[in-house]
Protein backbone atom coordinates (compact mmCIF):
# COMPACT_ATOMS: atom_id res chain seq x y z
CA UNK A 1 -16.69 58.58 18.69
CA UNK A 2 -13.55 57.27 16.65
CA UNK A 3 -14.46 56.79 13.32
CA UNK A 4 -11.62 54.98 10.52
CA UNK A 5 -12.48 54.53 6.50
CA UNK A 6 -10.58 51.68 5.18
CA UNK A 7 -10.42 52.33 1.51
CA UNK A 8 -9.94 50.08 -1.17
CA UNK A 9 -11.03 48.48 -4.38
CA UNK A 10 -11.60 45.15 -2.89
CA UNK A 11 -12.15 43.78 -6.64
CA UNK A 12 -12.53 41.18 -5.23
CA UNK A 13 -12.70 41.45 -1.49
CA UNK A 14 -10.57 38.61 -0.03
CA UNK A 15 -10.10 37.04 3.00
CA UNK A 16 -7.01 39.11 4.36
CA UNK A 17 -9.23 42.19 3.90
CA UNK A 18 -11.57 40.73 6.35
CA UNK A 19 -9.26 39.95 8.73
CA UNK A 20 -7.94 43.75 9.07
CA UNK A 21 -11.48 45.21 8.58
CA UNK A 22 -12.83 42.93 11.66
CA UNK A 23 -9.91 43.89 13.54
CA UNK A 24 -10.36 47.54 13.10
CA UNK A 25 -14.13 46.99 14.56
CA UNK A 26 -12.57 45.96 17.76
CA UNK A 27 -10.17 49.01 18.14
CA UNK A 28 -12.82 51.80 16.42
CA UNK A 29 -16.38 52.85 17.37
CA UNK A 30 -17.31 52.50 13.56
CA UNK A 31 -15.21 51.59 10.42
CA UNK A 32 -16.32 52.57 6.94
CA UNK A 33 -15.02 50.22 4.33
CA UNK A 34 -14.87 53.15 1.73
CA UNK A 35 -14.72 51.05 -1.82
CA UNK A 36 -13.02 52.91 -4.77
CA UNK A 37 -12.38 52.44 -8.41
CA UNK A 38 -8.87 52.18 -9.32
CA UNK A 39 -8.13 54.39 -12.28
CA UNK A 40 -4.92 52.50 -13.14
CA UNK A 41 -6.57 48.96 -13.72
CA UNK A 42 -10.07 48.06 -15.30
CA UNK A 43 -12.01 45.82 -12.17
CA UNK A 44 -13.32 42.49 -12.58
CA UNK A 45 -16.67 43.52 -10.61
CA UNK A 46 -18.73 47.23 -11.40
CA UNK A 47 -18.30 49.39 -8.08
CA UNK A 48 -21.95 48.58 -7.00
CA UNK A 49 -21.14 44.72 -6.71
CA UNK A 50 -18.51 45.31 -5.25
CA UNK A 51 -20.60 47.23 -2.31
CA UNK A 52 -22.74 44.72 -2.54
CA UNK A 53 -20.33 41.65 -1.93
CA UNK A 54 -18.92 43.92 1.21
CA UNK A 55 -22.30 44.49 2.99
CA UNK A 56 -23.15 41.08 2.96
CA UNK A 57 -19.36 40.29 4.04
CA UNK A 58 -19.64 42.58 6.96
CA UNK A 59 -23.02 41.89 7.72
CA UNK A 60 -21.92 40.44 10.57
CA UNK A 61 -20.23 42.87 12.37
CA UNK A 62 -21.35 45.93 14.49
CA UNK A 63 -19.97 48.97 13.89
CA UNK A 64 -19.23 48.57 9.93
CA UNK A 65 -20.51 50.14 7.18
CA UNK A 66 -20.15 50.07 3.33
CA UNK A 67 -20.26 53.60 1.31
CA UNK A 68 -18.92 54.17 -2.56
CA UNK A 69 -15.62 56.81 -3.13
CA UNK A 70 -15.65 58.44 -6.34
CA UNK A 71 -12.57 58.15 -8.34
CA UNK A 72 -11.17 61.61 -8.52
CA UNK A 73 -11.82 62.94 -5.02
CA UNK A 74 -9.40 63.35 -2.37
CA UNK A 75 -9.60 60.69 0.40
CA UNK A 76 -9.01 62.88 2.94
CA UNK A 77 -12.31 65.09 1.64
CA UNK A 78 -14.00 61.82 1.88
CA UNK A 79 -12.65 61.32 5.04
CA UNK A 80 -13.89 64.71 6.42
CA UNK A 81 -17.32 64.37 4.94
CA UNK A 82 -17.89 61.28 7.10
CA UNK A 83 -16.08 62.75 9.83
CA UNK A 84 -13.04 60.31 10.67
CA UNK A 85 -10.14 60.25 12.18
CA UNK A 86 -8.17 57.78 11.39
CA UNK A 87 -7.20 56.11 7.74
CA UNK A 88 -7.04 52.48 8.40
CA UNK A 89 -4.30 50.34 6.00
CA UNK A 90 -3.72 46.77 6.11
CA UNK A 91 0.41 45.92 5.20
CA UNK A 92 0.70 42.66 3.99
CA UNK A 93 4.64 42.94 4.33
CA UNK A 94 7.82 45.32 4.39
CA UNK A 95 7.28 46.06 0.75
CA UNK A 96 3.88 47.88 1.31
CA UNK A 97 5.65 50.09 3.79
CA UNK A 98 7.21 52.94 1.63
CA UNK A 99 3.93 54.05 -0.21
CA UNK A 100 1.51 53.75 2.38
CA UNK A 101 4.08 55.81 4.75
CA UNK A 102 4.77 58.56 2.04
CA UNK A 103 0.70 58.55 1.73
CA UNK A 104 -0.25 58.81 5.30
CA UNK A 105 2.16 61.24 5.18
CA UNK A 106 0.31 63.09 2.28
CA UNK A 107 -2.96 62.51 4.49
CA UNK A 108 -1.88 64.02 7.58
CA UNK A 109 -0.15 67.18 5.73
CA UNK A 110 -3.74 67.78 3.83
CA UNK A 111 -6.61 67.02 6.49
CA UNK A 112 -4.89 65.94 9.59
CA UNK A 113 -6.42 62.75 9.35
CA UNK A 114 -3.96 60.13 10.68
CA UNK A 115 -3.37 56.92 9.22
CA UNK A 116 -3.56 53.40 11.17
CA UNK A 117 -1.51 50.30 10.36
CA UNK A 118 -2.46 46.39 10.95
CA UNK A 119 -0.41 44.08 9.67
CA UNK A 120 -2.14 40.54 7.67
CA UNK A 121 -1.88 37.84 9.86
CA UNK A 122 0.11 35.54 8.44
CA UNK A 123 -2.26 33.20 7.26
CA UNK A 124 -3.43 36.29 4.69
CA UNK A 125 -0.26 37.74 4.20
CA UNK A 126 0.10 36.39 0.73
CA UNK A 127 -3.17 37.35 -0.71
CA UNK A 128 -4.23 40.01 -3.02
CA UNK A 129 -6.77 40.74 -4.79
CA UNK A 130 -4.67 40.57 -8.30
CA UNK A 131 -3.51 37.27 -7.38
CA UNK A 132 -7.26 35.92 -6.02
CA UNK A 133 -8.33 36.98 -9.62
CA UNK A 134 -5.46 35.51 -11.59
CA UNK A 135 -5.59 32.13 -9.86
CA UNK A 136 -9.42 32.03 -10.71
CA UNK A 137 -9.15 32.87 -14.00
CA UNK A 138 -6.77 29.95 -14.85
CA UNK A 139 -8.96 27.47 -13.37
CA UNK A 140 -7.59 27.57 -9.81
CA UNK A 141 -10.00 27.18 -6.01
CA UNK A 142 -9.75 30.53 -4.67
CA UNK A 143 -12.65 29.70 -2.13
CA UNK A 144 -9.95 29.40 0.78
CA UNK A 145 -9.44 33.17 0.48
CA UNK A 146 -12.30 34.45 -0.44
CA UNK A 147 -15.69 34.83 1.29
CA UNK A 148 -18.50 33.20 0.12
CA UNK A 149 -20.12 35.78 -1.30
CA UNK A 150 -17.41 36.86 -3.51
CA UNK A 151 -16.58 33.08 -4.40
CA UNK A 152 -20.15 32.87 -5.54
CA UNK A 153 -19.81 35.88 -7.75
CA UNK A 154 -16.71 34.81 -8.98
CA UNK A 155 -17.96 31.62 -10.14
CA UNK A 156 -21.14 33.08 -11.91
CA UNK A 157 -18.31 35.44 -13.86
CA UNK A 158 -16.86 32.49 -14.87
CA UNK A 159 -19.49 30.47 -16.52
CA UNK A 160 -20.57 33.80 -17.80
CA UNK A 161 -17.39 34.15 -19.74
């Protein structure tokens, strides 16, 4: 069985994420959408909303499951636990390139685990999640790029504010 954690933040989880992750359920047995806290930026959404708003995202779709990452493990540990073999990115252009290489490289030197590459399609390729929350938070319709759940979410933040 081929098994590929696509790890992330996803705060918030936006439409070009889906894309990739949906993708990946075509080409892999399973995918787990491994969702992380970034230590370098304070998220909009606590980690278990965050789960939340994936699961009912990928409800959908066979073959995909949603499981937390602690911050200060090793990805490739995480990736062993659950037993894959493949690290699944998404590149949204050239200039992700040169840190996702040097860190598949980093992954492959430590576990072995090999890294896969989609690109966005193009209709995504502009999207991320910094940008989905900026937009919102000046006023701006971000419900073109995000799914409904997180829109929903997003909006309740708002009037909670």
């Amino acid at each position: 069985m081929q098994l590929a954690v696509c790890p992330g933040s996803y705060d918030p989880l936006h439409n070009g994420h889906v894309e990739v992750i949906a993708r990946a359920a075509n080409l892999f047995d399973e995918v787990v959408v491994a969702v992380s806290a970034n230590m370098h930026k304070t998220p909009l959404f606590p980690l278990e909303e965050r789960m939340a708003m994936a699961r009912e995202t990928f409800s959908y779709l066979r073959g995909v499951s949603v499981k937390p990452l602690d911050t200060g493990r090793l990805l490739t540990d995480f990736c062993k636990e659950v037993g894959a073999s493949a690290v699944l990115k998404g590149l949204r252009g050239a200039h992700d390139v040169p840190y996702e290489v040097s860190m598949s490289t980093m992954n492959r030197h430590l576990a072995g685990v090999e890294t896969v590459f989609l690109t966005a399609d193009g209709r995504h390729s502009h999207l991320s999640s910094t940008l989905v929350k900026e937009v919102h938070s000046l006023g701006g319709d971000v419900s073109e790029f995000v799914p409904h759940s997180v829109h929903r979410r997003l909006t309740e933040h708002r009037h909670s504010q």
